[in-house]
Protein backbone atom coordinates (compact mmCIF):
# COMPACT_ATOMS: atom_id res chain seq x y z
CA UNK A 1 -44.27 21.42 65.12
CA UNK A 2 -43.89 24.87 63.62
CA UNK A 3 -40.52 26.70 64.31
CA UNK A 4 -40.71 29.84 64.93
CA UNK A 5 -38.64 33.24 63.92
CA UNK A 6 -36.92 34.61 66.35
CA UNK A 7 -35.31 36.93 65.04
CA UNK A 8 -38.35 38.18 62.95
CA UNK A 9 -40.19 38.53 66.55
CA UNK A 10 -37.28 40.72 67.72
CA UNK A 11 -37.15 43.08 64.73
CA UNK A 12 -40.80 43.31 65.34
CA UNK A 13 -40.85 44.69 69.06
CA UNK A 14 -37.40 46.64 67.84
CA UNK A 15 -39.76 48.50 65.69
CA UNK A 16 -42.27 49.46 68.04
CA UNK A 17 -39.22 50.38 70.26
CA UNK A 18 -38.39 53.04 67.19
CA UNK A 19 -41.96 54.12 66.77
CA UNK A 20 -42.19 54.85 70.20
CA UNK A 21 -39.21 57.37 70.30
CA UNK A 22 -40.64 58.75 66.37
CA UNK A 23 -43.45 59.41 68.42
CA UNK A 24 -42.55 60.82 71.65
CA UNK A 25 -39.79 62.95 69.12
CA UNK A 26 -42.85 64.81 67.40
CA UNK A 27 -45.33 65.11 70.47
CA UNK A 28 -48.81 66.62 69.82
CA UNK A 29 -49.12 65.46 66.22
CA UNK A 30 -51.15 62.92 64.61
CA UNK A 31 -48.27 60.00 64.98
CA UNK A 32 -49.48 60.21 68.46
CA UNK A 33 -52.89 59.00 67.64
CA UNK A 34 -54.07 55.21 69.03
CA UNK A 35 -55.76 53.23 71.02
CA UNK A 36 -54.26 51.29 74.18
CA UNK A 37 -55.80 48.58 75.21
CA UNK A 38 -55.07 45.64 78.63
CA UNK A 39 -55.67 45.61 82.03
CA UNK A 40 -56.50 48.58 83.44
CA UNK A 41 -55.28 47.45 86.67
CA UNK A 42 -52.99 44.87 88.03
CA UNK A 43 -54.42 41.29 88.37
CA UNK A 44 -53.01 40.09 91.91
CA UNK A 45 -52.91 36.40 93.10
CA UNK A 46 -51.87 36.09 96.66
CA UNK A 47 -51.10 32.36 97.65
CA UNK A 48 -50.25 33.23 101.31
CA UNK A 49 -46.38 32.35 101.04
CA UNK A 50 -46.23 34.29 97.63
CA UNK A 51 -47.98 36.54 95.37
CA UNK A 52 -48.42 36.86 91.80
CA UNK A 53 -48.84 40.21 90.02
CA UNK A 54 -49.99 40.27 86.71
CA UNK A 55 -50.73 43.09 84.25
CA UNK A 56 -50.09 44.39 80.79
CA UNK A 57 -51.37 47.47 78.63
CA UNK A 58 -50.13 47.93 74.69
CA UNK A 59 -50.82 51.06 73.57
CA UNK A 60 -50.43 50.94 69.75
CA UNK A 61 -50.33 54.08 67.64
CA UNK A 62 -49.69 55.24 64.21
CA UNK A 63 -45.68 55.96 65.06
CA UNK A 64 -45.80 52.18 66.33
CA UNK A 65 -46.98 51.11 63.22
CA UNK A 66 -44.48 53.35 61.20
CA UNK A 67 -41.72 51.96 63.23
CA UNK A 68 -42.63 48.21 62.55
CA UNK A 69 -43.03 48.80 58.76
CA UNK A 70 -39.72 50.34 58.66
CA UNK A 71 -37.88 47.33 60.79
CA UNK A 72 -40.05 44.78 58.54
CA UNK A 73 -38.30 46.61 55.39
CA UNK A 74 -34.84 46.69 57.32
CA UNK A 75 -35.07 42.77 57.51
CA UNK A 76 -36.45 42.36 54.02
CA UNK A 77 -33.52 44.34 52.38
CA UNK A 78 -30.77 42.57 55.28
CA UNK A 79 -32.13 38.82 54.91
């Protein structure tokens, strides 16, 4: 069984945490270009006694990816 990184998984979503405020810092410029992509709408399963919601949307754009390159080179240089 393959272990997996943990802590290589967290500096990843860290860094699209970072791009996320790089981008809504300079709004209206080209870091704000992307693509999101999910459900557009809630998937609901209603079992009578209780009831499911399910739904995600990522919305990945070029500050994302700025902010995940610069976490990736934060761990590089602190590993």
């Amino acid at each position: 069984m393959k272990k997996v990184n943990w802590i290589l998984v967290i500096v990843i979503l860290i860094g699209f945490v970072i791009g996320r405020f790089i981008g809504t810092y300079f709004d209206g410029t080209f870091l704000n270009y992307g693509q999101a992509f999910g459900l557009s709408s809630p998937v609901v399963l209603d079992m009578g006694f209780i009831v499911f919601t399910f739904g995600l949307s990522i919305h990945i754009t070029i500050a994302s990816v700025i902010g995940v390159v610069i976490s990736l080179i934060a761990y590089r240089l602190l590993r």
